[in-house]
Protein backbone atom coordinates (compact mmCIF):
# COMPACT_ATOMS: atom_id res chain seq x y z
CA UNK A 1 -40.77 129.55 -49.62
CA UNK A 2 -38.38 129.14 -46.85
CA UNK A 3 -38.10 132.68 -45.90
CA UNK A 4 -35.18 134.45 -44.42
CA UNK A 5 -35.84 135.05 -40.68
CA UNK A 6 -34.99 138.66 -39.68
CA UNK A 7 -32.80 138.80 -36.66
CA UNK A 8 -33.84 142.61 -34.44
CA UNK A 9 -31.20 141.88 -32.10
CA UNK A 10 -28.29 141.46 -34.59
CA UNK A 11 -29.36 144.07 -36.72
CA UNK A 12 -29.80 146.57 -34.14
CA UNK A 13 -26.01 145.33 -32.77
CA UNK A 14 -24.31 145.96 -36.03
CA UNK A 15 -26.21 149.46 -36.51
CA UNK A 16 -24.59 150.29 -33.33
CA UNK A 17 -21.56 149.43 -34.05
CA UNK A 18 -21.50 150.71 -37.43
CA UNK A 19 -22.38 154.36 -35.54
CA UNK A 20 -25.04 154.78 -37.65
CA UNK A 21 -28.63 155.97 -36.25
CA UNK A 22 -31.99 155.12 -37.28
CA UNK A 23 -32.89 157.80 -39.08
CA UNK A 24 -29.46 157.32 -41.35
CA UNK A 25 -30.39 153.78 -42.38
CA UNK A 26 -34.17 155.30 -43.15
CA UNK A 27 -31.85 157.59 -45.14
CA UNK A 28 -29.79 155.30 -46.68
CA UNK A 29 -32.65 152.89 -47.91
CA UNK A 30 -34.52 155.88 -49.42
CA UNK A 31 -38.24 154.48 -49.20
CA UNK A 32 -38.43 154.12 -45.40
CA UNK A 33 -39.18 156.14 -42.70
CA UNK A 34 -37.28 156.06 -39.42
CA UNK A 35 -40.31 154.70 -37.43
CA UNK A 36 -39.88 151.80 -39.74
CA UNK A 37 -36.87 151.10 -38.80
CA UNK A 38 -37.42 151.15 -35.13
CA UNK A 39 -40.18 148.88 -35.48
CA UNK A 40 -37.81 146.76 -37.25
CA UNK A 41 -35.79 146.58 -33.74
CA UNK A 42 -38.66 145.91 -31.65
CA UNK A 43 -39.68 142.79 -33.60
CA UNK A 44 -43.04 144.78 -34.22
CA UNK A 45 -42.61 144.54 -37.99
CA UNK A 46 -39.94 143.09 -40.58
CA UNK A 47 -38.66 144.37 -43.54
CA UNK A 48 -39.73 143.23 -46.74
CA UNK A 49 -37.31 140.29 -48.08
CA UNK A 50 -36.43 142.54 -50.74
CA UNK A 51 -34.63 145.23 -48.81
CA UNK A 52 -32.63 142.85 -46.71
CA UNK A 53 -29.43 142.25 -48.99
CA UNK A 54 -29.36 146.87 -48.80
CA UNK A 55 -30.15 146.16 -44.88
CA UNK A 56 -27.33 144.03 -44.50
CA UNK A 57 -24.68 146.13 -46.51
CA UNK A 58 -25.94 149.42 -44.58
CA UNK A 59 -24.62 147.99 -41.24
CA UNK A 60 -22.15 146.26 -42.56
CA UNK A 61 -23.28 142.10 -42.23
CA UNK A 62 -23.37 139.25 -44.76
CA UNK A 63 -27.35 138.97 -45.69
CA UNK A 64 -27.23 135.38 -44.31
CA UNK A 65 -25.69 136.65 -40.90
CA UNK A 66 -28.34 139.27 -40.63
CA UNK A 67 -31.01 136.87 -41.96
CA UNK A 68 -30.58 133.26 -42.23
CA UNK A 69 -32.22 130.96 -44.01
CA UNK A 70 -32.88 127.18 -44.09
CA UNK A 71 -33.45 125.10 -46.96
CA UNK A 72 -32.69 126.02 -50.83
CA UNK A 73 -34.25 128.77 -52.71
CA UNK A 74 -37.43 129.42 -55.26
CA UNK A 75 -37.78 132.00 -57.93
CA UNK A 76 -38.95 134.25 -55.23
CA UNK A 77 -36.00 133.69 -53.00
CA UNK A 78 -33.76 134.14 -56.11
CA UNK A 79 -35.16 137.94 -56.59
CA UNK A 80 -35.32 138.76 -53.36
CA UNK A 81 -31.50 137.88 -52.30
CA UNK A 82 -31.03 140.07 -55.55
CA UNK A 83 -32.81 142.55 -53.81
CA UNK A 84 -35.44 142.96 -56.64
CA UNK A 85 -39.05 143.57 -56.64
CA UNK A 86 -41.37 142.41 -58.79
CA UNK A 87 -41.81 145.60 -60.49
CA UNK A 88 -37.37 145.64 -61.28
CA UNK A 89 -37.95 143.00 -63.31
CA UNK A 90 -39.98 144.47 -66.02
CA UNK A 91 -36.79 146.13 -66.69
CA UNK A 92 -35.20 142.87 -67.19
CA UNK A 93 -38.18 141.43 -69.32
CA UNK A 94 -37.99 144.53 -71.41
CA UNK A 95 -34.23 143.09 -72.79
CA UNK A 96 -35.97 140.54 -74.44
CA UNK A 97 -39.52 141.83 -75.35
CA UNK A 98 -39.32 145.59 -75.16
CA UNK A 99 -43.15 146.06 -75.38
CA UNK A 100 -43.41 144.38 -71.80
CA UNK A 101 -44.94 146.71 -69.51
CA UNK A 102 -45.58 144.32 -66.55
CA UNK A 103 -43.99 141.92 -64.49
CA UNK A 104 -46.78 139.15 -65.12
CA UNK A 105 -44.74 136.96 -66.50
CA UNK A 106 -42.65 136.84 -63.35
CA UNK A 107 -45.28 136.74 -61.06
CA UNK A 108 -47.39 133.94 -62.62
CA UNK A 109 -43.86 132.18 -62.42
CA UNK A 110 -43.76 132.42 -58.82
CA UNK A 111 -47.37 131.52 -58.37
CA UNK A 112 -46.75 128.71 -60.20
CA UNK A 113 -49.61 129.90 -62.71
CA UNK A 114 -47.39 129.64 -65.96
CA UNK A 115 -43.59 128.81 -66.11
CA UNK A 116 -40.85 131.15 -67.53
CA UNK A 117 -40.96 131.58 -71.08
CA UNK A 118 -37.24 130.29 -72.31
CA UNK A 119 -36.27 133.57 -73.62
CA UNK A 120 -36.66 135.07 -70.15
CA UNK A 121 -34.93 132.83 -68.28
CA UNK A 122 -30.98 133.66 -68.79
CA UNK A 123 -31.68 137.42 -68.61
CA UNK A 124 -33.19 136.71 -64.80
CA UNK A 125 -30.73 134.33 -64.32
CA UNK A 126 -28.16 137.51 -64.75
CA UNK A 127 -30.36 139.59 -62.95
CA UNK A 128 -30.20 137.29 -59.93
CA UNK A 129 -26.52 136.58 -60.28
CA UNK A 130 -27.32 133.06 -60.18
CA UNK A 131 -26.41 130.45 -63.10
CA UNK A 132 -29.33 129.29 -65.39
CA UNK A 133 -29.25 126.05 -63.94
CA UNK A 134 -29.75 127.04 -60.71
CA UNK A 135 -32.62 129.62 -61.56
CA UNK A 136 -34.23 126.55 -63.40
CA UNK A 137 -33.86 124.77 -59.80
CA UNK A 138 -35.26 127.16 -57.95
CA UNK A 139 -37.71 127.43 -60.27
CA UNK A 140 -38.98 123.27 -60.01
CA UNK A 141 -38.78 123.71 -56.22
CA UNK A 142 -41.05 126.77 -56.70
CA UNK A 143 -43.21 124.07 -58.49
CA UNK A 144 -43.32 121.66 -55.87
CA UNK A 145 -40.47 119.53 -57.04
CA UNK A 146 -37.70 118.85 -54.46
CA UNK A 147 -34.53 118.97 -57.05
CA UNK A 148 -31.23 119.94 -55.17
CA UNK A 149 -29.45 123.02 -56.19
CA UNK A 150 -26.64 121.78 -59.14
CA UNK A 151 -24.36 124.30 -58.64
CA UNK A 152 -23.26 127.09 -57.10
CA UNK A 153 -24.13 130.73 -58.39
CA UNK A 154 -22.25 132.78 -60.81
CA UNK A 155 -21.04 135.21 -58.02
CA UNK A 156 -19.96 132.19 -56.04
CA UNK A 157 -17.57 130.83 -58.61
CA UNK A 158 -15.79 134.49 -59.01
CA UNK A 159 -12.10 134.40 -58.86
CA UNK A 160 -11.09 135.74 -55.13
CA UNK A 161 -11.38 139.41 -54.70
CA UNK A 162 -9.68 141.72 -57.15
CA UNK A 163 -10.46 145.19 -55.87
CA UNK A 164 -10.01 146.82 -52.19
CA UNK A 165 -13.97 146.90 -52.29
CA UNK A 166 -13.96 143.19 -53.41
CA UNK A 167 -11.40 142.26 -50.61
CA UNK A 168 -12.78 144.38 -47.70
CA UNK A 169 -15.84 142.71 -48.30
CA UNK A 170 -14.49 138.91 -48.90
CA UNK A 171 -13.12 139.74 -45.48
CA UNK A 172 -16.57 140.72 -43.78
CA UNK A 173 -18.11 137.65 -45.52
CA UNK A 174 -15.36 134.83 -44.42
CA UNK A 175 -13.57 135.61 -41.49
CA UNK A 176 -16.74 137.07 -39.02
CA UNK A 177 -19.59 135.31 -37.94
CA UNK A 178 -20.27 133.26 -34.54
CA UNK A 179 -21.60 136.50 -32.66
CA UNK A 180 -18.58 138.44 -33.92
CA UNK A 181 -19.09 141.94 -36.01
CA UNK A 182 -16.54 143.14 -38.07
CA UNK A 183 -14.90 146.48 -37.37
CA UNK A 184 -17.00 149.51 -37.86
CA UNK A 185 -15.61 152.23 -40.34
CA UNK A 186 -14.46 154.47 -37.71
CA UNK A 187 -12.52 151.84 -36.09
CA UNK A 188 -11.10 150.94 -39.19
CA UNK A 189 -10.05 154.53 -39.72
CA UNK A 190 -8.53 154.82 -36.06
CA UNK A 191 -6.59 151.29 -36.55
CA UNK A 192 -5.48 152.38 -40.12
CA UNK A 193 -3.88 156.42 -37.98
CA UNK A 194 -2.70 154.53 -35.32
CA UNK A 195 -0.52 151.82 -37.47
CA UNK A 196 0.48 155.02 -39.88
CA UNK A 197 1.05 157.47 -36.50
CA UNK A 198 -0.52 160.02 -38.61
CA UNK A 199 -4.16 161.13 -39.09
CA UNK A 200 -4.12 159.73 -43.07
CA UNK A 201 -7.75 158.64 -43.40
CA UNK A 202 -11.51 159.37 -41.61
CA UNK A 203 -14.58 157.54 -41.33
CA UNK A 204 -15.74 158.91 -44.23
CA UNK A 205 -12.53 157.99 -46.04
CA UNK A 206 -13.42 154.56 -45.15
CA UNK A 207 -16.86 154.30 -46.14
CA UNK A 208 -15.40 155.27 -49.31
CA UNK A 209 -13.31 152.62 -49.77
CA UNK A 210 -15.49 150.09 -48.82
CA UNK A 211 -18.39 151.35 -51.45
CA UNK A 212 -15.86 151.00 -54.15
CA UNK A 213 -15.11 154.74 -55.25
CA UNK A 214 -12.00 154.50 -54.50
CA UNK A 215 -11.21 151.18 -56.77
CA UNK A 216 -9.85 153.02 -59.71
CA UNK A 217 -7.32 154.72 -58.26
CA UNK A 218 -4.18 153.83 -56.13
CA UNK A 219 -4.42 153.62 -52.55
CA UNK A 220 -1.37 155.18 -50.55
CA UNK A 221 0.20 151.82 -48.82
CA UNK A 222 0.60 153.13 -45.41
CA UNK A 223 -3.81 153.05 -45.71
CA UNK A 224 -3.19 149.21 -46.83
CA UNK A 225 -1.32 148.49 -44.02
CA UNK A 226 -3.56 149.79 -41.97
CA UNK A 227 -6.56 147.63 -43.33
CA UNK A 228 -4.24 144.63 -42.90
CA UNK A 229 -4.31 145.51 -39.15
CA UNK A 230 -7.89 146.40 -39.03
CA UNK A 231 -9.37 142.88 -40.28
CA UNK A 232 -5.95 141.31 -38.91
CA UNK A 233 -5.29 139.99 -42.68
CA UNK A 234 -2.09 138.66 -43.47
CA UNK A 235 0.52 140.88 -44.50
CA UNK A 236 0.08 142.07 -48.14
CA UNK A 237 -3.67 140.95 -48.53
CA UNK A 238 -4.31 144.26 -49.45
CA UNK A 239 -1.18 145.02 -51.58
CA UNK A 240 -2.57 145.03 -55.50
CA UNK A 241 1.19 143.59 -55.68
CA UNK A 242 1.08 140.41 -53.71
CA UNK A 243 -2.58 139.01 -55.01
CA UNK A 244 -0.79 135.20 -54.20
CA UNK A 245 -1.47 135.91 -50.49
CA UNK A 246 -5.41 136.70 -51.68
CA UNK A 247 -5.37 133.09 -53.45
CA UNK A 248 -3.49 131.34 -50.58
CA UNK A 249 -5.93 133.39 -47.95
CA UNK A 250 -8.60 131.81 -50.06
CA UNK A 251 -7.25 128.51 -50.42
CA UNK A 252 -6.44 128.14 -46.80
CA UNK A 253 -9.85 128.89 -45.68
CA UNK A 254 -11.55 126.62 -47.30
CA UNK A 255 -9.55 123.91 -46.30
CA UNK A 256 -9.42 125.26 -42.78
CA UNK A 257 -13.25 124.88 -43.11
CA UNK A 258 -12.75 121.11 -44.32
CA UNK A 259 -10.50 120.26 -42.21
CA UNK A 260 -13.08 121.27 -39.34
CA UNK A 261 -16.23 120.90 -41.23
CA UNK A 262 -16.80 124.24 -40.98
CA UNK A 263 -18.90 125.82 -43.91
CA UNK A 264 -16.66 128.75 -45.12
CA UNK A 265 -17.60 129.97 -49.00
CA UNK A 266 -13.69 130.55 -49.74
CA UNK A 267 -12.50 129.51 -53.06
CA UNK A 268 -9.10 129.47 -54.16
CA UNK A 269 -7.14 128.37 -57.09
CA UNK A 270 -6.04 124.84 -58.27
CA UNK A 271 -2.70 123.48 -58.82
CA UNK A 272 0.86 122.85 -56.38
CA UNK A 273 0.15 124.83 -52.67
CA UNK A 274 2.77 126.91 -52.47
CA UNK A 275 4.98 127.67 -49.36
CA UNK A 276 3.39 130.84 -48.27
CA UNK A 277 -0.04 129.04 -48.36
CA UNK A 278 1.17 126.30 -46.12
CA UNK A 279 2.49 128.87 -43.52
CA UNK A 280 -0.95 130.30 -43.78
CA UNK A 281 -2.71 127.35 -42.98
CA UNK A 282 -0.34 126.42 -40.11
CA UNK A 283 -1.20 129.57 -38.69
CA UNK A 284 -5.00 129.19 -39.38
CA UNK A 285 -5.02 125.51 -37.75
CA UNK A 286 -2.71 126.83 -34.61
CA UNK A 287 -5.57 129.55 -34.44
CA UNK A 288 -8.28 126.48 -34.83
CA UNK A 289 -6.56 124.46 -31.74
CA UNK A 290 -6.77 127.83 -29.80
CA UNK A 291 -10.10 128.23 -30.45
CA UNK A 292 -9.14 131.60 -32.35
CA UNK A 293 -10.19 131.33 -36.34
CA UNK A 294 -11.33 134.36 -37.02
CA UNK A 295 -15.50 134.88 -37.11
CA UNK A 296 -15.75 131.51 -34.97
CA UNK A 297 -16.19 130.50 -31.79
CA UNK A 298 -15.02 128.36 -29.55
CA UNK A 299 -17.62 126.81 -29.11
CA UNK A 300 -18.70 125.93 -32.43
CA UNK A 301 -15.07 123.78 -33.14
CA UNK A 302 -15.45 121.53 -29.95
């Protein structure tokens, strides 16, 4: 399978500069020791594919920043990017046959002994977060047959972000990359103080946040404001009152990312652009001719 190649160097970066230690991501991932984890930076060991989508939300990264990958997906890769072992599955096999006490059936799969039974295959599919289709894909290429993927996944067709959660981490995912980290939590918390002049939030308060606890209930707006200026969004992304500057966001990325042939996963909605979404993407192309577009280099638009 075309496995993800662990980067030491980035991963040890965005540790840093999420001020977290080794011994807190041990922590964090619950089934590691801290000598693992330096290893990890060394380039001595890697961590198994199934702990790198945690990895990457730990120090804050999109998994295929942290760990690229070329070339489309098996069954294997499927689980793994869900950050699944074998053994998580039996779970998922149990939906459907509740006497299942191994994960044989997806392990024969993947060793191309015996396909999935058809019963099994839209509860991994779910599992996965993937569509059926594609899971059948992967599943041919995991086979030996070079089929292209025919879609894109079930999380990748989600209306834009609803939640804060959803949109601080839309934001990590689209607008950084190139060499460029996002903001750790405790410079989002001094960003959001300074922009209130008042101490209204701490690092902890972020972290919050950004896990989702704090999704169901309301956020004061001086701490939206704030996260507007921390990930230099535009004004009101974060507002649960303006979600037309989300869709236009959305919208203008991805044609930002056409118009330069840059591959951005932004989706946006259909129908007449509206006039705020054209001032958005006259800013994002003035940024573009600057070299400026947030998460890209220079470089990369010559």
């Amino acid at each position: 399978m075309p496995a993800r190649k662990f980067d030491p160097r980035k991963f040890r970066a965005a540790r840093q500069e999420a001020n977290k230690t080794q011994a807190a991501v041990a922590a964090e991932l619950g089934n590691v020791k801290e000598t693992a984890v330096a290893k990890w930076e060394r380039d001595d060991t890697k961590p198994h594919p199934e702990m790198l989508p945690q990895l990457a939300e730990i120090v804050g990264l999109p998994l295929d920043a942290l760990a690229p990958r070329e070339g489309l997906r098996n069954l294997a890769d499927l689980r793994c990017d869900a950050g699944l072992y074998l053994k998580d599955t039996i779970k998922v096999l149990q939906k459907v046959s509740p006497k299942t006490l191994t994960s044989s059936a997806v392990h024969k799969a993947e060793k191309k002994s015996r396909k999935l039974s058809e019963k099994y295959v839209e509860p991994l599919a779910k599992a996965y977060g993937v569509d059926v289709d594609v899971l059948l894909a992967a599943q041919e290429r995991t086979w030996g047959n070079n089929v292209p993927d025919p879609a894109t996944t079930s999380t990748e067709r989600q209306d834009v972000p609803r939640t804060l959660s959803e949109k601080m981490r839309y934001l990590v995912d689209h607008t950084y990359g190139g060499g460029k980290l996002p903001p750790s939590d405790a410079e989002i918390a001094r960003t959001i103080n300074v922009t209130a002049g008042a101490v209204v939030i701490s690092e902890t308060g972020v972290q919050e946040l950004r896990s989702g606890r704090g999704d169901d209930r309301p956020t004061p707006p001086e701490i939206l404001d704030g996260l507007e200026a921390a990930y230099n969004a535009p004004e009101g992304f974060f507002h649960p009152d303006r979600e037309s500057v989300v869709h236009d966001l959305a919208a203008a990325l991805e044609t930002a990312a056409k118009l330069r042939g840059v591959k951005i996963a932004a989706r946006g909605g259909d129908g007449a652009l509206s006039g705020s979404f054209l001032k958005v993407v006259e800013g994002l192309l003035d940024q573009i001719e600057e070299g400026n577009l947030p998460g890209i280099s220079s470089d990369e638009l010559d």
